[in-house]
Protein backbone atom coordinates (compact mmCIF):
# COMPACT_ATOMS: atom_id res chain seq x y z
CA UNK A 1 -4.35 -10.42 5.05
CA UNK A 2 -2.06 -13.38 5.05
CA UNK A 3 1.01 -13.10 3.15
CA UNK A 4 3.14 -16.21 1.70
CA UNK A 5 6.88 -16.73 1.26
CA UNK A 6 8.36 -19.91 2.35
CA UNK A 7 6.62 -21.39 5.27
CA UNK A 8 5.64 -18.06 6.62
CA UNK A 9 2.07 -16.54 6.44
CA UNK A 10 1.22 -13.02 7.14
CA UNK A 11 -2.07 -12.33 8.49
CA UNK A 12 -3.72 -8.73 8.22
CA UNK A 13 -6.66 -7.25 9.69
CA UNK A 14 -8.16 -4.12 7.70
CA UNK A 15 -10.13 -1.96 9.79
CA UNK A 16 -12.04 -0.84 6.88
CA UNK A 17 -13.67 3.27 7.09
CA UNK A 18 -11.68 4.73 9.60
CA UNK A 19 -10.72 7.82 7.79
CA UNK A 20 -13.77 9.99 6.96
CA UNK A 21 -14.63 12.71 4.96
CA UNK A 22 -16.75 16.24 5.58
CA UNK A 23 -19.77 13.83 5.54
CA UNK A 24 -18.76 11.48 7.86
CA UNK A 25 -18.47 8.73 5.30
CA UNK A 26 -15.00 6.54 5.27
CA UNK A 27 -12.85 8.35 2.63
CA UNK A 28 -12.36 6.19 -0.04
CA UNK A 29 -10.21 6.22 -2.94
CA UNK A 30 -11.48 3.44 -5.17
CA UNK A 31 -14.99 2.87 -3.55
CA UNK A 32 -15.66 -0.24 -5.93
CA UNK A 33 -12.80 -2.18 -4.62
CA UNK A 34 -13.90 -1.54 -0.54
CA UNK A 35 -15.38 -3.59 1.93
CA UNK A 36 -17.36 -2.43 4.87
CA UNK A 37 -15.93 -4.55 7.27
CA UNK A 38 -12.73 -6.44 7.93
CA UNK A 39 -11.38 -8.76 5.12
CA UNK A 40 -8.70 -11.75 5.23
CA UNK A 41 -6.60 -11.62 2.38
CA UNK A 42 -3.75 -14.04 1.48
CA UNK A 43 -0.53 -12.11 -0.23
CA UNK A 44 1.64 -14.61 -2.74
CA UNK A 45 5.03 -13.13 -2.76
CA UNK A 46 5.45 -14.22 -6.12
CA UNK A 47 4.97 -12.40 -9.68
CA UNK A 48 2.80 -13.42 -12.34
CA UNK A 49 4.97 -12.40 -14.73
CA UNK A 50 8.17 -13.59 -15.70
CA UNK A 51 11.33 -12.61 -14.11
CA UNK A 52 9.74 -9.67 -12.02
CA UNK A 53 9.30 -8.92 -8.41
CA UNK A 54 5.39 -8.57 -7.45
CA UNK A 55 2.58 -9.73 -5.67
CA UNK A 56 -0.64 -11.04 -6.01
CA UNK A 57 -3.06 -10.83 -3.32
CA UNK A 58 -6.03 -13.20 -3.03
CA UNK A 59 -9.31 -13.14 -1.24
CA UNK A 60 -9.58 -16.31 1.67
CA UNK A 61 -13.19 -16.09 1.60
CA UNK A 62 -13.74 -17.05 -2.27
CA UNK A 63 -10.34 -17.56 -3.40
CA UNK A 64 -10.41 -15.29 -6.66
CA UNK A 65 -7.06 -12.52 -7.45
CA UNK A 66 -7.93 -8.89 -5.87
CA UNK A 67 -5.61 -7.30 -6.31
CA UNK A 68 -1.53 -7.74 -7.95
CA UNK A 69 1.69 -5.58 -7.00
CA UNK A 70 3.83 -5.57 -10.08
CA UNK A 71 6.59 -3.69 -12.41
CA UNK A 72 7.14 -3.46 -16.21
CA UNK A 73 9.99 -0.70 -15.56
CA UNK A 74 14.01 -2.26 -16.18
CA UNK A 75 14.76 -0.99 -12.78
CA UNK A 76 12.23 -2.25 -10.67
CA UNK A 77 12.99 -0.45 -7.47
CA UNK A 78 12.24 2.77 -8.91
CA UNK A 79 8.55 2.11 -10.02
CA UNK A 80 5.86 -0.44 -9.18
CA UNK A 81 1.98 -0.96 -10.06
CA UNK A 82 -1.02 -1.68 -7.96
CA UNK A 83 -3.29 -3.46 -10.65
CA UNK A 84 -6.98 -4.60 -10.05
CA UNK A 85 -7.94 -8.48 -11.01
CA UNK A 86 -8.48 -7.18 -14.72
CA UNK A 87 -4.71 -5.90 -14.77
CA UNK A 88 -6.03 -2.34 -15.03
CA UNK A 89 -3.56 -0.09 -12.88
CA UNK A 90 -5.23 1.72 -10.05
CA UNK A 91 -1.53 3.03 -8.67
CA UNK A 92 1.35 3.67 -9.92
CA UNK A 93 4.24 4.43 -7.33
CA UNK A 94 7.04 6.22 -8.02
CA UNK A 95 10.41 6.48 -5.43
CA UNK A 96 11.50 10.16 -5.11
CA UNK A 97 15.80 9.87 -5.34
CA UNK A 98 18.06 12.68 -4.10
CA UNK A 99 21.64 12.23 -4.03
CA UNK A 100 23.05 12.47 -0.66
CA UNK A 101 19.69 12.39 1.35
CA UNK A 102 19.35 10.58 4.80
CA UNK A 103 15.58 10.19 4.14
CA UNK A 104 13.75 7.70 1.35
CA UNK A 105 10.37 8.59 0.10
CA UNK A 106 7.79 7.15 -2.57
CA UNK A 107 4.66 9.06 -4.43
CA UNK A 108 1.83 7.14 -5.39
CA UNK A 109 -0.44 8.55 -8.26
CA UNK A 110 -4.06 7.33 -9.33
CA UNK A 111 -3.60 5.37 -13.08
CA UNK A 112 -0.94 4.66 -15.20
CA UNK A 113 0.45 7.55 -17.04
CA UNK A 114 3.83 8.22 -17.71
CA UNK A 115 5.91 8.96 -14.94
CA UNK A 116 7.01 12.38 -15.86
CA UNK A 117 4.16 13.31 -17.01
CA UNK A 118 2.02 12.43 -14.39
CA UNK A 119 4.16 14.12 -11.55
CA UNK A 120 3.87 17.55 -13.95
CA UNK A 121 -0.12 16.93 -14.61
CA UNK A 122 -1.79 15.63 -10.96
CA UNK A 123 -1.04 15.75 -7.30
CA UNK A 124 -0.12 12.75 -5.84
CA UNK A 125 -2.80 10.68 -3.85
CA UNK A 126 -0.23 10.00 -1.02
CA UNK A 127 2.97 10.21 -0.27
CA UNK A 128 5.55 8.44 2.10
CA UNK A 129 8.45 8.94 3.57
CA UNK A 130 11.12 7.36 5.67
CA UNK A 131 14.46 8.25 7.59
CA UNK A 132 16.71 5.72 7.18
CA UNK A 133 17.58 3.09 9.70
CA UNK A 134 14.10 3.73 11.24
CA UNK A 135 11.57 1.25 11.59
CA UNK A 136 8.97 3.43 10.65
CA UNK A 137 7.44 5.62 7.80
CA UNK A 138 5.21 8.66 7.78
CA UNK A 139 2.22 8.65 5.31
CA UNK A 140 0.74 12.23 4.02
CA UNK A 141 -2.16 11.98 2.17
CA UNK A 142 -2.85 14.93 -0.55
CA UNK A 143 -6.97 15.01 -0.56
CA UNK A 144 -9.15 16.81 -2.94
CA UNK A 145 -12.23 18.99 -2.24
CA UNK A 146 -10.68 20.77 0.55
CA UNK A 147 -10.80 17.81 3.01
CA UNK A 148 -8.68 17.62 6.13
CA UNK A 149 -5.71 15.72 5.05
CA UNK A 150 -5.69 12.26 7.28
CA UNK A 151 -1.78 11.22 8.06
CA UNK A 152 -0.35 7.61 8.84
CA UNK A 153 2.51 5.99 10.41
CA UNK A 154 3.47 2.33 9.50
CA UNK A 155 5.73 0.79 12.43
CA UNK A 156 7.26 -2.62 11.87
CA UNK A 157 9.76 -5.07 13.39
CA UNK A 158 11.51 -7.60 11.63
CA UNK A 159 12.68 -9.50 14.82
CA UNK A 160 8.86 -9.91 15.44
CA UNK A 161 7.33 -10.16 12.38
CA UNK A 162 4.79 -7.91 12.81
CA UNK A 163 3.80 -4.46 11.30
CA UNK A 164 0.98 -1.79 11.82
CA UNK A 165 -0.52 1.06 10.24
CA UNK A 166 -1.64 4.15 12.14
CA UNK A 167 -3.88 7.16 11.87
CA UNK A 168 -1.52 9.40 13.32
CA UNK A 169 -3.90 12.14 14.64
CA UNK A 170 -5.50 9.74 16.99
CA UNK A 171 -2.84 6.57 17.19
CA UNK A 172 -5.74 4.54 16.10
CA UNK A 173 -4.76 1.53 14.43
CA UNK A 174 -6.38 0.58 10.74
CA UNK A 175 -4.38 -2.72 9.78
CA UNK A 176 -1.98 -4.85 10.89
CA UNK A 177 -0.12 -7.78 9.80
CA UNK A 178 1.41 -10.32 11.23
CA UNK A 179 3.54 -13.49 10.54
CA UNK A 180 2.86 -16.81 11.70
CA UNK A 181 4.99 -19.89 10.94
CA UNK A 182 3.53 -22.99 9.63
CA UNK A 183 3.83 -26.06 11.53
């Protein structure tokens, strides 16, 4: 994935299926919107709409909108949407506040119900969490069915411009992005 702001690009590799279910099959949330192998995509640090702070992500191969990051909330940093190339939300994400807490964490559900309503109706596909002033973050994942639950850690280091996700049962890395100046 290469991401855009400035004359920076960040470049991600997606190592597609590495978690797996009771079948053996990757586990996949929205299967319709997965590859089966590796994909280059090209992140625009900008919003499409007005006066917001989002995303859009494009495809290098063909060029056409996968997928957008965006917010219709007044205070942004408290919820954001993943949206498909239709604008249909797939995710909404919701930061969990406590007063007086040294660690940050954020709750992502499937759609785009109200908030409140949503965290009383449905489990949460994933959540993360992070102790502050680390460079890291722990991601639990809340599966139905009675699957194993997979877990990931995404390390990063702004000196080096570089960032990695993790299954954390086996350290195996499943993406990774990096940032590469334009000359």
């Amino acid at each position: 994935m290469e991401a855009t702001r400035g004359e920076k690009k960040k470049v991600v590799e997606d190592r597609a299926g590495e978690g797996e279910t009771k079948g053996g099959r990757p586990r996949e949330v929205f299967p319709e919107l997965c590859s089966p192998a590796p994909v280059r995509l090209t992140v625009w640090c900008k919003s499409l709409l007005f006066n917001s702070h989002g995303y859009t992500v494009y495809d290098d191969a063909d060029g056409r909108m996968v997928f957008r990051v965006d917010n219709y909330a007044h205070n942004w940093k408290e919820e954001t949407v993943l949206m498909d190339r239709a604008g249909h939300v797939l995710l909404t994400i919701r930061r969990c506040r406590k007063i007086l807490n040294l660690t940050e964490s954020w709750e992502a559900y499937k759609g785009d119900k109200d908030v409140q309503r949503m965290v009383r109706e449905q489990r949460p596909l994933f959540k993360a969490t992070k102790d502050l002033g680390s460079p890291s973050c722990t991601i639990s994942m809340f599966p139905e069915d009675g699957v194993k639950p997979l877990g990931y850690r995404m390390s990063w280091s702004r000196e080096k411009e570089w960032s990695k996700i993790y299954q954390t049962a086996a350290s195996t890395p499943v993406a990774e992005v990096l940032i590469i100046s334009r000359t």
